[in-house]
PDB file of N, CA and C in Angstrom:
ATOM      1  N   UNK A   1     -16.349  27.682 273.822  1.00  0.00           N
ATOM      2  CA  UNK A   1     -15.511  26.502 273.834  1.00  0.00           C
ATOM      3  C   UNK A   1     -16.234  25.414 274.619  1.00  0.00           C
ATOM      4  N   UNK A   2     -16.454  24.110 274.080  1.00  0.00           N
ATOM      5  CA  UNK A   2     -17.287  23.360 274.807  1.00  0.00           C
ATOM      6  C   UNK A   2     -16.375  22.306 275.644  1.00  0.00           C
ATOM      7  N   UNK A   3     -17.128  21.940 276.632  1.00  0.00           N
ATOM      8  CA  UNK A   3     -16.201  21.306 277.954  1.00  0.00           C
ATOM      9  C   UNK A   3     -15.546  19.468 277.215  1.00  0.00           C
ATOM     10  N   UNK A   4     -14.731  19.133 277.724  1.00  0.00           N
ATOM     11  CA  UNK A   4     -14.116  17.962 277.320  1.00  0.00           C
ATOM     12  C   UNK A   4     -14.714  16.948 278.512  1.00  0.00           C
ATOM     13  N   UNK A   5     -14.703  15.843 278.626  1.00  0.00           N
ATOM     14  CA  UNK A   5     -14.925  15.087 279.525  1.00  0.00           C
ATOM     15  C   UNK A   5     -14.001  13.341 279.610  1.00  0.00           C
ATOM     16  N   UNK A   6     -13.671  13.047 280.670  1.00  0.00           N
ATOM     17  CA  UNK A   6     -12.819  11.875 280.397  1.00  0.00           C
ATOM     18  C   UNK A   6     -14.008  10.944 280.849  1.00  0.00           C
ATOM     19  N   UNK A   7     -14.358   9.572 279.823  1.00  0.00           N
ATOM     20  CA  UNK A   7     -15.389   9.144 279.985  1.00  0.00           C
ATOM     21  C   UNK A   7     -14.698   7.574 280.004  1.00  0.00           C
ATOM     22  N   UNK A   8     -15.257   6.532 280.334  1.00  0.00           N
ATOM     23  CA  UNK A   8     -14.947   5.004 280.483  1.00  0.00           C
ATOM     24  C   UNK A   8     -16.252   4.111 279.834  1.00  0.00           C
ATOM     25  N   UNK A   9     -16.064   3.536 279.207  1.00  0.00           N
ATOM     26  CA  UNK A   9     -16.833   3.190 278.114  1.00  0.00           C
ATOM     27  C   UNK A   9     -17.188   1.591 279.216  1.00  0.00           C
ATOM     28  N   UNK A  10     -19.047   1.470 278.866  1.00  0.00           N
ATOM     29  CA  UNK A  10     -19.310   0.744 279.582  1.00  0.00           C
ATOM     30  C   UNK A  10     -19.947  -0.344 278.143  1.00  0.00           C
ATOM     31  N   UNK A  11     -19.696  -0.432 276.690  1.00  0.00           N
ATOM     32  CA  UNK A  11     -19.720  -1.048 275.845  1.00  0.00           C
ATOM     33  C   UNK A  11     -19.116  -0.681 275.529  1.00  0.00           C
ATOM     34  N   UNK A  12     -18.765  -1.485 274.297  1.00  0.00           N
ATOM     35  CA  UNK A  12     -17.839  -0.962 272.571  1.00  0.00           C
ATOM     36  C   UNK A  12     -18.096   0.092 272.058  1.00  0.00           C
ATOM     37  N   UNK A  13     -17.730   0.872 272.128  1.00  0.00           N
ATOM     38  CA  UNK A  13     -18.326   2.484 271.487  1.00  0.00           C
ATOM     39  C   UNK A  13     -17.066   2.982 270.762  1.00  0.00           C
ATOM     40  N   UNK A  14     -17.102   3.312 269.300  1.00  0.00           N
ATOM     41  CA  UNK A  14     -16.232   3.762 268.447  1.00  0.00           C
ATOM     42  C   UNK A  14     -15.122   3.363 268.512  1.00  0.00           C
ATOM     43  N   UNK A  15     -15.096   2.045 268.304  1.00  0.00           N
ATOM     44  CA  UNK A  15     -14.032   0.759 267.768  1.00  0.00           C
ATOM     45  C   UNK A  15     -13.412   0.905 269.650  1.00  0.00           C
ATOM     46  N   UNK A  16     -13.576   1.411 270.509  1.00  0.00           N
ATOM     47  CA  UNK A  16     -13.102   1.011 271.710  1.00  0.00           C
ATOM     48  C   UNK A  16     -13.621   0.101 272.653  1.00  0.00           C
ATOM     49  N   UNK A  17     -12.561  -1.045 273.223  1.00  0.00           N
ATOM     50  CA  UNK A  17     -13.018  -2.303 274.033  1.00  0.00           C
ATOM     51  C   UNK A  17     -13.821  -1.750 275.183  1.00  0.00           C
ATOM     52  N   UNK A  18     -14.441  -2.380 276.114  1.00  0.00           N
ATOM     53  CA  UNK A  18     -15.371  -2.405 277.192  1.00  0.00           C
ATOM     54  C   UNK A  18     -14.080  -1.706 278.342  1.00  0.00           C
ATOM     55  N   UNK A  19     -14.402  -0.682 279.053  1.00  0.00           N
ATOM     56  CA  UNK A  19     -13.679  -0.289 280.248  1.00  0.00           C
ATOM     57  C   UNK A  19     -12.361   0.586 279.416  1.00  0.00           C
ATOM     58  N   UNK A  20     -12.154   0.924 278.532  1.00  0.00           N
ATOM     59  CA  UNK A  20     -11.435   1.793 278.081  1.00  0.00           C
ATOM     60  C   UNK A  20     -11.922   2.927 278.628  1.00  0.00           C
ATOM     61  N   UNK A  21     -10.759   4.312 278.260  1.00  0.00           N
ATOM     62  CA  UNK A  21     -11.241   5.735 278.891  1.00  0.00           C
ATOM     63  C   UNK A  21     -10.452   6.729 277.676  1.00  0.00           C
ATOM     64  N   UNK A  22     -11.576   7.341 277.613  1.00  0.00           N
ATOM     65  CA  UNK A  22     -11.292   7.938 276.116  1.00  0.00           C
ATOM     66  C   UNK A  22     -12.236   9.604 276.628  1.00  0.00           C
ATOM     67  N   UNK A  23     -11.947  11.068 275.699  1.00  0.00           N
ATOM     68  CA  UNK A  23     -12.647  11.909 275.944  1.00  0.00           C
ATOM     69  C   UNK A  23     -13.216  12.272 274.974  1.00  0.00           C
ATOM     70  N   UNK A  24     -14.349  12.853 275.045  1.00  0.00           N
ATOM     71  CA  UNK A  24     -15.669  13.308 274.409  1.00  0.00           C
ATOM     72  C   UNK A  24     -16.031  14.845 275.250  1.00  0.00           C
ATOM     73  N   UNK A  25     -16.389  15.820 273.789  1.00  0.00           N
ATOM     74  CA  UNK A  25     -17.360  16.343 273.849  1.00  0.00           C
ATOM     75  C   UNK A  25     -18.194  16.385 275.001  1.00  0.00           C
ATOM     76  N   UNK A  26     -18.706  17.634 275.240  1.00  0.00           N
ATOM     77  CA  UNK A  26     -19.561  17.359 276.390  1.00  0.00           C
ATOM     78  C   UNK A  26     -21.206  16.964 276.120  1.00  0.00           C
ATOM     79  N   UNK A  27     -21.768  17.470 275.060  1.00  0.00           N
ATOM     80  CA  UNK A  27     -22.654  17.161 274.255  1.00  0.00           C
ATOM     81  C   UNK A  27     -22.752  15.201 273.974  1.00  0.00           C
ATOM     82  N   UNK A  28     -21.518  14.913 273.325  1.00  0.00           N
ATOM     83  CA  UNK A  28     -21.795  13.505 273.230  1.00  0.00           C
ATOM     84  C   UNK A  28     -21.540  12.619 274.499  1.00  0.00           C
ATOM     85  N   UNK A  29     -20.645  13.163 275.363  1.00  0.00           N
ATOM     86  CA  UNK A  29     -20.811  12.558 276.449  1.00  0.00           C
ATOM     87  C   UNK A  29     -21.938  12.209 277.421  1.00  0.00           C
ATOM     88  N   UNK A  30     -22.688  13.126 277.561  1.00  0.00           N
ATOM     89  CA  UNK A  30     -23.702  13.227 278.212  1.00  0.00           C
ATOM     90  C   UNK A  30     -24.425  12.292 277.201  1.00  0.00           C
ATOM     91  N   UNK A  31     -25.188  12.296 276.395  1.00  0.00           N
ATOM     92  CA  UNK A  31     -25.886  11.615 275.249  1.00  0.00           C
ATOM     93  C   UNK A  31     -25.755   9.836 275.361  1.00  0.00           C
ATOM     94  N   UNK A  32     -24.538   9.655 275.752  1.00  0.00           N
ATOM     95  CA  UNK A  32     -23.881   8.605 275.450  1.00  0.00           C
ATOM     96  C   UNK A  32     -24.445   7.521 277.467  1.00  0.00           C
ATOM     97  N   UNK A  33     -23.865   8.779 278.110  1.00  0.00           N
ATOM     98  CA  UNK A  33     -23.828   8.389 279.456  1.00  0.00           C
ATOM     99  C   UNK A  33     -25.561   8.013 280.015  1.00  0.00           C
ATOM    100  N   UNK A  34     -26.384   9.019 278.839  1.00  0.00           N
ATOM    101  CA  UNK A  34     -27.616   8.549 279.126  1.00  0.00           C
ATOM    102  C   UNK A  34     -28.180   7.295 278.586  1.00  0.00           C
ATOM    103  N   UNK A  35     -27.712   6.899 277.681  1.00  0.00           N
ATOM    104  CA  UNK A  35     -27.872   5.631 277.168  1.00  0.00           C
ATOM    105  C   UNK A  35     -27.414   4.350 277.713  1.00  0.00           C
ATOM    106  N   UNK A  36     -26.371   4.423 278.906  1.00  0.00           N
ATOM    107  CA  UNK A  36     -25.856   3.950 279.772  1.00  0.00           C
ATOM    108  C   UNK A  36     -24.819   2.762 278.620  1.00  0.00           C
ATOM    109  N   UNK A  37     -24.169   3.868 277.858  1.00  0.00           N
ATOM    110  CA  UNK A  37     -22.801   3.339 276.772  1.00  0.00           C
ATOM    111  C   UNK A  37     -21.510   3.516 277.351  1.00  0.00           C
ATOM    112  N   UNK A  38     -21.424   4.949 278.423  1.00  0.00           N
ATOM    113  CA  UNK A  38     -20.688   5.692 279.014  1.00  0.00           C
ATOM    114  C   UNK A  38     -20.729   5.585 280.480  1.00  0.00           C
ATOM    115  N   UNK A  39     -19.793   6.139 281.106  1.00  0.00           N
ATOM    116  CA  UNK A  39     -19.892   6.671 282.478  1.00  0.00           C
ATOM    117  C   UNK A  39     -18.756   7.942 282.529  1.00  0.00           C
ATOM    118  N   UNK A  40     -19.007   8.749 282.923  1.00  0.00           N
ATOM    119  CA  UNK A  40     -18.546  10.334 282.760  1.00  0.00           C
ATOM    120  C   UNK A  40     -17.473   9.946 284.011  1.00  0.00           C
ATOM    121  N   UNK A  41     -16.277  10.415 283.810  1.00  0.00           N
ATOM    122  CA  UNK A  41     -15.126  10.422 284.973  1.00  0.00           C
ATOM    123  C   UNK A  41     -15.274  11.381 285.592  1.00  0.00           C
ATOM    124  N   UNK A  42     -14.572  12.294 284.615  1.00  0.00           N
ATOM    125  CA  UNK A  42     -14.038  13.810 285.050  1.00  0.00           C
ATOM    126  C   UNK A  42     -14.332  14.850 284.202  1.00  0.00           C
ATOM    127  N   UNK A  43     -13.871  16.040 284.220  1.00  0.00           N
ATOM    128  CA  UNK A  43     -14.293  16.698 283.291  1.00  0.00           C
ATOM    129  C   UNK A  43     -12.420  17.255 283.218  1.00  0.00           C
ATOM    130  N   UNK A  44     -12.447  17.454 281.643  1.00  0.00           N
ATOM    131  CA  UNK A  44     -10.750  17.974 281.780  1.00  0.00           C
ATOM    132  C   UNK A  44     -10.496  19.603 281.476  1.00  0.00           C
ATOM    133  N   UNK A  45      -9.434  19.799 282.533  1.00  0.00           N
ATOM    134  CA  UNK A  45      -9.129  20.835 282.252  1.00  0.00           C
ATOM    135  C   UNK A  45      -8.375  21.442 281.357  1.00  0.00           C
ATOM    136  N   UNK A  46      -8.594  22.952 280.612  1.00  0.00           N
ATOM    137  CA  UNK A  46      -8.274  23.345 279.525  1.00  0.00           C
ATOM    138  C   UNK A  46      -7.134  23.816 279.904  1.00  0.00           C
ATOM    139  N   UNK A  47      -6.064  23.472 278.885  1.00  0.00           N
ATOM    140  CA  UNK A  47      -5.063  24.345 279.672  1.00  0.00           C
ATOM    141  C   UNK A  47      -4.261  25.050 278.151  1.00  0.00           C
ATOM    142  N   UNK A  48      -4.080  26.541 278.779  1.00  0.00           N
ATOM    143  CA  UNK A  48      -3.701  27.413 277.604  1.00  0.00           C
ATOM    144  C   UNK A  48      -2.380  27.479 277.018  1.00  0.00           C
ATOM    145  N   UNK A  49      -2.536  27.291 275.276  1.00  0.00           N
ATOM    146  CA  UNK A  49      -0.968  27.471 274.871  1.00  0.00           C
ATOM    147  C   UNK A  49      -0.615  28.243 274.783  1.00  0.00           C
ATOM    148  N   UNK A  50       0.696  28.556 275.241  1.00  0.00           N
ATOM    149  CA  UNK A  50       1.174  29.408 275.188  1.00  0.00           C
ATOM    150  C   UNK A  50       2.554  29.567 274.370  1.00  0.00           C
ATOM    151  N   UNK A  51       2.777  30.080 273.740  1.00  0.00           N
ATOM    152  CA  UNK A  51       3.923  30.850 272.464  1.00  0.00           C
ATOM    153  C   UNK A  51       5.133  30.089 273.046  1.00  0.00           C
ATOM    154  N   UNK A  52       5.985  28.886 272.821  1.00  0.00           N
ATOM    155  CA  UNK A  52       7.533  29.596 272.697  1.00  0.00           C
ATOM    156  C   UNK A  52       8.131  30.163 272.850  1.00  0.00           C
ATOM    157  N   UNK A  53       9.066  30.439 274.182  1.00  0.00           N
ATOM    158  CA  UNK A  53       9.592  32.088 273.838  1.00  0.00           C
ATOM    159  C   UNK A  53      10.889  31.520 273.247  1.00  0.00           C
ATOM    160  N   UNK A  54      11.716  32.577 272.610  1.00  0.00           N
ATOM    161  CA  UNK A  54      12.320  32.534 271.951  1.00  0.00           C
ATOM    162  C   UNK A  54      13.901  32.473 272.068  1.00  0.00           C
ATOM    163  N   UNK A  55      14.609  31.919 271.533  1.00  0.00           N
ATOM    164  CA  UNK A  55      16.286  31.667 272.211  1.00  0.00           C
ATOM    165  C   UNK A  55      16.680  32.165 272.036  1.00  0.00           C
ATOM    166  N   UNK A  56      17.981  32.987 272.828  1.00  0.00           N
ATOM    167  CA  UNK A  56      18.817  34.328 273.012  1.00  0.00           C
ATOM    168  C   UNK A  56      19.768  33.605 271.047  1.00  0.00           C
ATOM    169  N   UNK A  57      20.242  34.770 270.874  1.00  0.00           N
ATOM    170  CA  UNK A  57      20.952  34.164 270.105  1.00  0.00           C
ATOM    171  C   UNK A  57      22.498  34.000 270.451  1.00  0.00           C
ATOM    172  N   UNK A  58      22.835  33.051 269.266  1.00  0.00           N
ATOM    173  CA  UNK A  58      24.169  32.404 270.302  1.00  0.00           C
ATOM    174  C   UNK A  58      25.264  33.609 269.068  1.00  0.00           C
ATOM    175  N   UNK A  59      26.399  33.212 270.378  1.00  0.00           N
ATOM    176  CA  UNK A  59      27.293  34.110 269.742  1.00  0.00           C
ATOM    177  C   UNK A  59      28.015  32.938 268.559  1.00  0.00           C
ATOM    178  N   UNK A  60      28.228  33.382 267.797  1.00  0.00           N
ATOM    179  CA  UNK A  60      29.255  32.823 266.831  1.00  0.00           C
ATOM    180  C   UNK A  60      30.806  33.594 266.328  1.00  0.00           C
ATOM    181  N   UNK A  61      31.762  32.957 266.510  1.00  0.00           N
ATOM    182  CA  UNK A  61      32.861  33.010 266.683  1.00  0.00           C
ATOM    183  C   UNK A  61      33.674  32.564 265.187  1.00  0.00           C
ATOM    184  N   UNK A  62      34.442  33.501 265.005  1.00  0.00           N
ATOM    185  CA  UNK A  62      35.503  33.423 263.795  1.00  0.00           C
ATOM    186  C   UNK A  62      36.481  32.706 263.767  1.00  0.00           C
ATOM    187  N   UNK A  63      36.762  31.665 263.296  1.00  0.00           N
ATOM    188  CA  UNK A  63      37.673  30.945 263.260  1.00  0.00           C
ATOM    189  C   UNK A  63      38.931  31.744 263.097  1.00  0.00           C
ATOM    190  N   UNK A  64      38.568  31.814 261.683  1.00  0.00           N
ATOM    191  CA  UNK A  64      39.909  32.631 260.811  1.00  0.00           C
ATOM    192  C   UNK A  64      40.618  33.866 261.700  1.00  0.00           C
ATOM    193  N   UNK A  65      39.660  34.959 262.084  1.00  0.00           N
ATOM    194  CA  UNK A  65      40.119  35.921 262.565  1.00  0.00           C
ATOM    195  C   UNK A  65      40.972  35.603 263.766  1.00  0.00           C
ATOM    196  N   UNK A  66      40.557  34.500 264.691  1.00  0.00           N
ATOM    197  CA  UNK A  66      40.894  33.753 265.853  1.00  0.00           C
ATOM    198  C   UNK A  66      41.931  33.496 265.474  1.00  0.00           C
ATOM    199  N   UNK A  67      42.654  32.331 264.373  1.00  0.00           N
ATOM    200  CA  UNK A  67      43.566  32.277 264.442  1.00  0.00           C
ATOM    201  C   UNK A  67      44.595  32.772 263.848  1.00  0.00           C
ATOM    202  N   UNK A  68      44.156  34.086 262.988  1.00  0.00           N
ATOM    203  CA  UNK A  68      45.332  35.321 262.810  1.00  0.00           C
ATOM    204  C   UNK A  68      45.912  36.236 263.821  1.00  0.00           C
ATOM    205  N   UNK A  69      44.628  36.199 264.609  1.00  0.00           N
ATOM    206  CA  UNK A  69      45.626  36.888 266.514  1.00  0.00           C
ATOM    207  C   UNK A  69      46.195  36.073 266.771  1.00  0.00           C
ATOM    208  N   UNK A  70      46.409  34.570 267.102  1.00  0.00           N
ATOM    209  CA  UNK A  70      46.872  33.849 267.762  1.00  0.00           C
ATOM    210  C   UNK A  70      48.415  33.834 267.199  1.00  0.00           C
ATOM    211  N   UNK A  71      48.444  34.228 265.585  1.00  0.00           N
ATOM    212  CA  UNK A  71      49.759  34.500 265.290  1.00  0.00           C
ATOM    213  C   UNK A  71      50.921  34.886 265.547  1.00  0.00           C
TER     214      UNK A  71
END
């Protein structure tokens, strides 16, 4: 899995204005930062998904039967 990086753009680089902050690849980041297009912030952390757990199920209730006791 290759590292992400939060980078601030020191030109126009892929339709983004001057001083924007956008993430890249760690490969193009670096590439970019050497060309002095970039300046590397941070590097971001991965953070794992995890599943949904799942909702109890709800009780459902009888009308009808409900209101033949209530009789």
């Amino acid at each position: 899995m290759s590292k992400k990086f939060k980078v601030k753009t020191a030109a126009v680089f892929n339709g983004q204005p001057v001083g924007s902050t956008i993430e890249l690849d760690e490969a193009t980041a670096k590439k970019y930062e050497a060309l002095k297009y970039l300046e590397i912030i941070e590097e971001v952390k991965s953070v794992k998904k995890t599943k949904p757990k799942k909702k109890a199920p709800t009780k459902k209730t009888n009308s009808k039967a409900k209101a033949k006791s209530d009789k």
